[in-house]
Protein backbone atom coordinates (compact mmCIF):
# COMPACT_ATOMS: atom_id res chain seq x y z
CA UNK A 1 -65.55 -25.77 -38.74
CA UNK A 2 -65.60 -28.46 -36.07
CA UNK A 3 -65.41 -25.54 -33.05
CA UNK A 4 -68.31 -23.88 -34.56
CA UNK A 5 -70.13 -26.84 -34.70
CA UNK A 6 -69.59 -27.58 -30.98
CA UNK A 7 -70.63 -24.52 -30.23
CA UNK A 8 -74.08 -24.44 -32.05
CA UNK A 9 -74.63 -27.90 -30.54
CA UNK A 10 -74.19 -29.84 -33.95
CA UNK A 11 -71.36 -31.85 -32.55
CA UNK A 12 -71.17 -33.15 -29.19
CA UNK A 13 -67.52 -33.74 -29.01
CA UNK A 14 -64.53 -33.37 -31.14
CA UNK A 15 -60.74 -33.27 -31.38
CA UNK A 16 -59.23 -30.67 -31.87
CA UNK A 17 -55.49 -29.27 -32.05
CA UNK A 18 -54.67 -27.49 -29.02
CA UNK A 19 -54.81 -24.58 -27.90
CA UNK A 20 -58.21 -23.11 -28.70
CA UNK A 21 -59.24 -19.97 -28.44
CA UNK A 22 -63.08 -20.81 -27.29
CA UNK A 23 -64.80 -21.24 -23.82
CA UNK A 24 -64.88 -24.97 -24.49
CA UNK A 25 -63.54 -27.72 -21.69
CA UNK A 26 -60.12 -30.02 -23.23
CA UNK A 27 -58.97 -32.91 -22.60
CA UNK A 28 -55.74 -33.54 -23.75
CA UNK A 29 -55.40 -36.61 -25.69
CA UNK A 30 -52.55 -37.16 -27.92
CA UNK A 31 -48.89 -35.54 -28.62
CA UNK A 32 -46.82 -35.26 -31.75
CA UNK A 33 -43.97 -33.38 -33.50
CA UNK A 34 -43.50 -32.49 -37.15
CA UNK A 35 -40.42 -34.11 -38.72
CA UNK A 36 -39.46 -33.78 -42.87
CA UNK A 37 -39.90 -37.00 -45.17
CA UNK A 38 -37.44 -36.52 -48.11
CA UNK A 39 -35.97 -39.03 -50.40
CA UNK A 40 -33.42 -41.31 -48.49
CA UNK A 41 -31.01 -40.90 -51.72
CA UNK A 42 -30.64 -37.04 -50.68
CA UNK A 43 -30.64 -37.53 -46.58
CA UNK A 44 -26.74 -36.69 -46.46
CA UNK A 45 -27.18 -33.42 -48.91
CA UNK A 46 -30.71 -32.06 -46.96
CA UNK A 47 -28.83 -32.60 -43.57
CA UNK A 48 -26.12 -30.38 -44.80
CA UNK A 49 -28.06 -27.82 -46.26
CA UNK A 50 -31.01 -27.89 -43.42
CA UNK A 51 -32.81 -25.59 -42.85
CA UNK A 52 -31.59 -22.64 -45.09
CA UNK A 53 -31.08 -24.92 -48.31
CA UNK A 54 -35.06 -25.80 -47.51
CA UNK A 55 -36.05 -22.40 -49.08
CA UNK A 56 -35.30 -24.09 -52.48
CA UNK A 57 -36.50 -27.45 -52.37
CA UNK A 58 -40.24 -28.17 -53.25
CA UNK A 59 -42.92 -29.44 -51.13
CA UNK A 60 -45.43 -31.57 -51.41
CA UNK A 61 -48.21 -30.27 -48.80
CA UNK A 62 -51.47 -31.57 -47.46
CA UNK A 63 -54.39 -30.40 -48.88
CA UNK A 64 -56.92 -27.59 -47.29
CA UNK A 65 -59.65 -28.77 -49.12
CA UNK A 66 -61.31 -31.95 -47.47
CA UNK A 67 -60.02 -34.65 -46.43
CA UNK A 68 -57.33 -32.16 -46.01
CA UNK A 69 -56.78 -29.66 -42.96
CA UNK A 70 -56.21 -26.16 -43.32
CA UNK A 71 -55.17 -26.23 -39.27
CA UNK A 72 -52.19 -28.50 -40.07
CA UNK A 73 -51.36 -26.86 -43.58
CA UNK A 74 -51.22 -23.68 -41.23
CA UNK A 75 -49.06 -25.09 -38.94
CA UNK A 76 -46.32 -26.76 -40.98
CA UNK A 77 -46.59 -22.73 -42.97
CA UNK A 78 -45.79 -21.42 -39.30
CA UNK A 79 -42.86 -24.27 -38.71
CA UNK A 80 -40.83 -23.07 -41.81
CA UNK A 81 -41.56 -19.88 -40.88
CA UNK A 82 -39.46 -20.02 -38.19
CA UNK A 83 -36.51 -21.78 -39.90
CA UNK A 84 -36.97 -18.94 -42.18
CA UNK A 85 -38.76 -20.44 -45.22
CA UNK A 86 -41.92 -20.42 -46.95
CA UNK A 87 -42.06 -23.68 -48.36
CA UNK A 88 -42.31 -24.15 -52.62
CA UNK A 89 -45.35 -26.02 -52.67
CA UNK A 90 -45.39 -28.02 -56.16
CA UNK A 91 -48.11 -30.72 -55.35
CA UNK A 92 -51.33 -31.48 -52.86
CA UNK A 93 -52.21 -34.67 -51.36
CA UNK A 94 -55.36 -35.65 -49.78
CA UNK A 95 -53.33 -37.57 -47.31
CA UNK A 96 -50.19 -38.68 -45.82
CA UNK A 97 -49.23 -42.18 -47.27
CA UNK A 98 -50.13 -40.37 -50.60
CA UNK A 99 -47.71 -37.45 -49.74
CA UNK A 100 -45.41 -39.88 -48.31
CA UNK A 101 -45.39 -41.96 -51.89
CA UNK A 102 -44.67 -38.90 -53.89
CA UNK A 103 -41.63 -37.68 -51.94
CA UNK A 104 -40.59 -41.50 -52.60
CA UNK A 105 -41.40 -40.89 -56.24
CA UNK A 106 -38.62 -37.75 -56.10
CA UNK A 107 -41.43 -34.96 -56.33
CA UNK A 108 -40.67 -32.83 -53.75
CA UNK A 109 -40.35 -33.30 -49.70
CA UNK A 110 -42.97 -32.92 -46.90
CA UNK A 111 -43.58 -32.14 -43.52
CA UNK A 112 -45.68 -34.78 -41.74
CA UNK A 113 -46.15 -36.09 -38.38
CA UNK A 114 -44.06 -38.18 -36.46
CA UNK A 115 -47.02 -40.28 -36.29
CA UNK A 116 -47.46 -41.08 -40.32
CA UNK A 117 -43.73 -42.53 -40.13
CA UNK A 118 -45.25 -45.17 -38.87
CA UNK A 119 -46.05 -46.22 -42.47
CA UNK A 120 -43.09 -47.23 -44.02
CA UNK A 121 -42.99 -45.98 -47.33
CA UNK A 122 -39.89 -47.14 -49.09
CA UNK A 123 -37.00 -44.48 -50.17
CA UNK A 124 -38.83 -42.20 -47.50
CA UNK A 125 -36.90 -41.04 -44.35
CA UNK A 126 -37.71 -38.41 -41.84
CA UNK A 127 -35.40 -36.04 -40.38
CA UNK A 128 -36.05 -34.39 -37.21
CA UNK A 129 -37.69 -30.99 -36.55
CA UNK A 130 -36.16 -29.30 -33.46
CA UNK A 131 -38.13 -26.30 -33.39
CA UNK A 132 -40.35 -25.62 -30.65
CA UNK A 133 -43.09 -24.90 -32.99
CA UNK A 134 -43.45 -28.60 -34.41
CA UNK A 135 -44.48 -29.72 -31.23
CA UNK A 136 -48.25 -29.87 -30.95
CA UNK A 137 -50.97 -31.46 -28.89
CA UNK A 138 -54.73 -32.74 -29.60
CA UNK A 139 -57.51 -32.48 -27.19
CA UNK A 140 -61.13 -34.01 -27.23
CA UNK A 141 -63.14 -30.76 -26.51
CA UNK A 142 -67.00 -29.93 -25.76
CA UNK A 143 -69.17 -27.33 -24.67
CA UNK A 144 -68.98 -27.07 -20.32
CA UNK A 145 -72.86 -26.43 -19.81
CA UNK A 146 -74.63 -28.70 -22.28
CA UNK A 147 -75.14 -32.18 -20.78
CA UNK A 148 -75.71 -34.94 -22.82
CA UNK A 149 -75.08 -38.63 -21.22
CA UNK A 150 -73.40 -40.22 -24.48
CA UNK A 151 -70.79 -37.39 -24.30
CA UNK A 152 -70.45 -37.98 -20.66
CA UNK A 153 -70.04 -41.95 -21.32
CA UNK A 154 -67.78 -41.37 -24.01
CA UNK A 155 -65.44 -38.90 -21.99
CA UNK A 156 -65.59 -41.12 -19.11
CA UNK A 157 -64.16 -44.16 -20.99
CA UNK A 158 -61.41 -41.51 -22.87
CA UNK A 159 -60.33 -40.79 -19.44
CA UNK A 160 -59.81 -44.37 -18.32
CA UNK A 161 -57.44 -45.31 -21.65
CA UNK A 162 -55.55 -42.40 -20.55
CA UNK A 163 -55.07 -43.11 -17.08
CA UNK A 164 -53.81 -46.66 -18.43
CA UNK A 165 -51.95 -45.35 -21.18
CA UNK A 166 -53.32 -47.48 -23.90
CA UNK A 167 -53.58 -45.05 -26.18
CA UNK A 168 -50.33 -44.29 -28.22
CA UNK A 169 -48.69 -41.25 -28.51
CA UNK A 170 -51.11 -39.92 -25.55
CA UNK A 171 -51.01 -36.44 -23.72
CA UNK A 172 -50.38 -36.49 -19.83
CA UNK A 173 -53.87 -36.82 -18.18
CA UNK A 174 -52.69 -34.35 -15.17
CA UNK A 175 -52.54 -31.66 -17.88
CA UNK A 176 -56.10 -32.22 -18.84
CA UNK A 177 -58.17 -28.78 -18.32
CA UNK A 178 -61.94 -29.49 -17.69
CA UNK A 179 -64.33 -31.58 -16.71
C-alpha cells in the first residue's frame, strides 16, 4: 500500500484519497464526485427508476487488482450503499475509458468520476450522483519529520499551481493541513 510505503520511507510522497487515518501531513490537491455512465439509449428509463431500479441493473466495476484500486472500488461499494444497493457486478476493467466502452457496448453501467467524462465515449452519458458520499478529495501526503529536499522542492512547486489554480479540478489551498 502506498501509506505503508510512506511510512517505511519507500516513498517520499504520494496521493492519496482523503481522509487518512495516519500521522502523515496533506495537502489537498484535487476534488471530484462520482456520477453513473449508462447507455444514452436507456437515460430516460434509469432516471425514472434511479436509484431503487439500480439494485437490478449490472455493473461494470474497476478492478482491485492493479492497475485497479481497491480504495475507489470501496468507495463506489459505500455510494450504492447508501442509495440502498449493492451493485451486480458482471465485468472488471483495468480502467475507465475501458469501462466507459463497455457500458457503450450495452454490458452493464458504471460508476466513474466526474473527471473520466471528460473522455467522450460515444452512447455513454453520466447522470448525476447527489449523495454526499460521492464527493471525495485527493491529497499529496508525506511523512512530517523526514526531510528530504526533492520532496520539499516538489511540494513547494505543488503549492504554487495551487495558489494559481492551474491545476484542474483542484482542492482549496486554505484547506490544506500541514506543512
Amino acid at each position: 500500500l502506498q501509506l505503508d510505503a510512506l511510512e517505511d520511507g519507500r516513498l517520499h510522497v504520494g496521493f492519496v484519497r482523503l481522509p487518512v487515518d495516519r500521522p502523515l501531513k496533506i495537502v489537498p490537491v484535487v476534488e471530484d464526485r462520482l456520477v453513473l455512465a449508462v447507455p444514452e439509449s436507456r437515460r430516460a428509463d434509469l432516471v425514472k427508476r434511479m436509484p431503487a431500479g439500480l439494485r437490478d441493473e449490472p455493473f461494470v466495476e474497476l478492478s482491485t487488482s492493479p492497475p485497479g484500486s481497491p480504495s475507489f472500488q470501496a468507495h463506489v461499494h459505500r455510494v450504492c450503499a447508501r442509495y440502498g444497493f449493492r451493485p451486480r457486478v458482471v465485468q472488471q476493467a483495468g480502467d475507465f475509458v475501458t469501462m466507459l466502452a463497455l457500458v457503450a457496448a450495452g454490458l452493464g453501467l458504471a460508476v466513474v468520476p466526474k473527471a473520466a467524462t471528460a473522455t467522450r465515449v460515444e452512447g455513454v452519458i453520466h447522470l448525476p450522483l447527489e449523495v454526499e458520499e460521492a464527493r471525495w478529495r485527493v491529497g499529496a501526503a508525506w511523512v512530517p519529520d523526514a526531510r528530504n529536499p526533492v520532496r520539499e522542492a516538489f511540494l513547494a512547486v505543488l503549492r504554487e499551481e495551487l495558489a494559481r489554480g492551474t491545476m484542474a479540478g483542484r482542492a482549496s489551498p486554505s484547506g490544506a493541513r500541514g506543512g
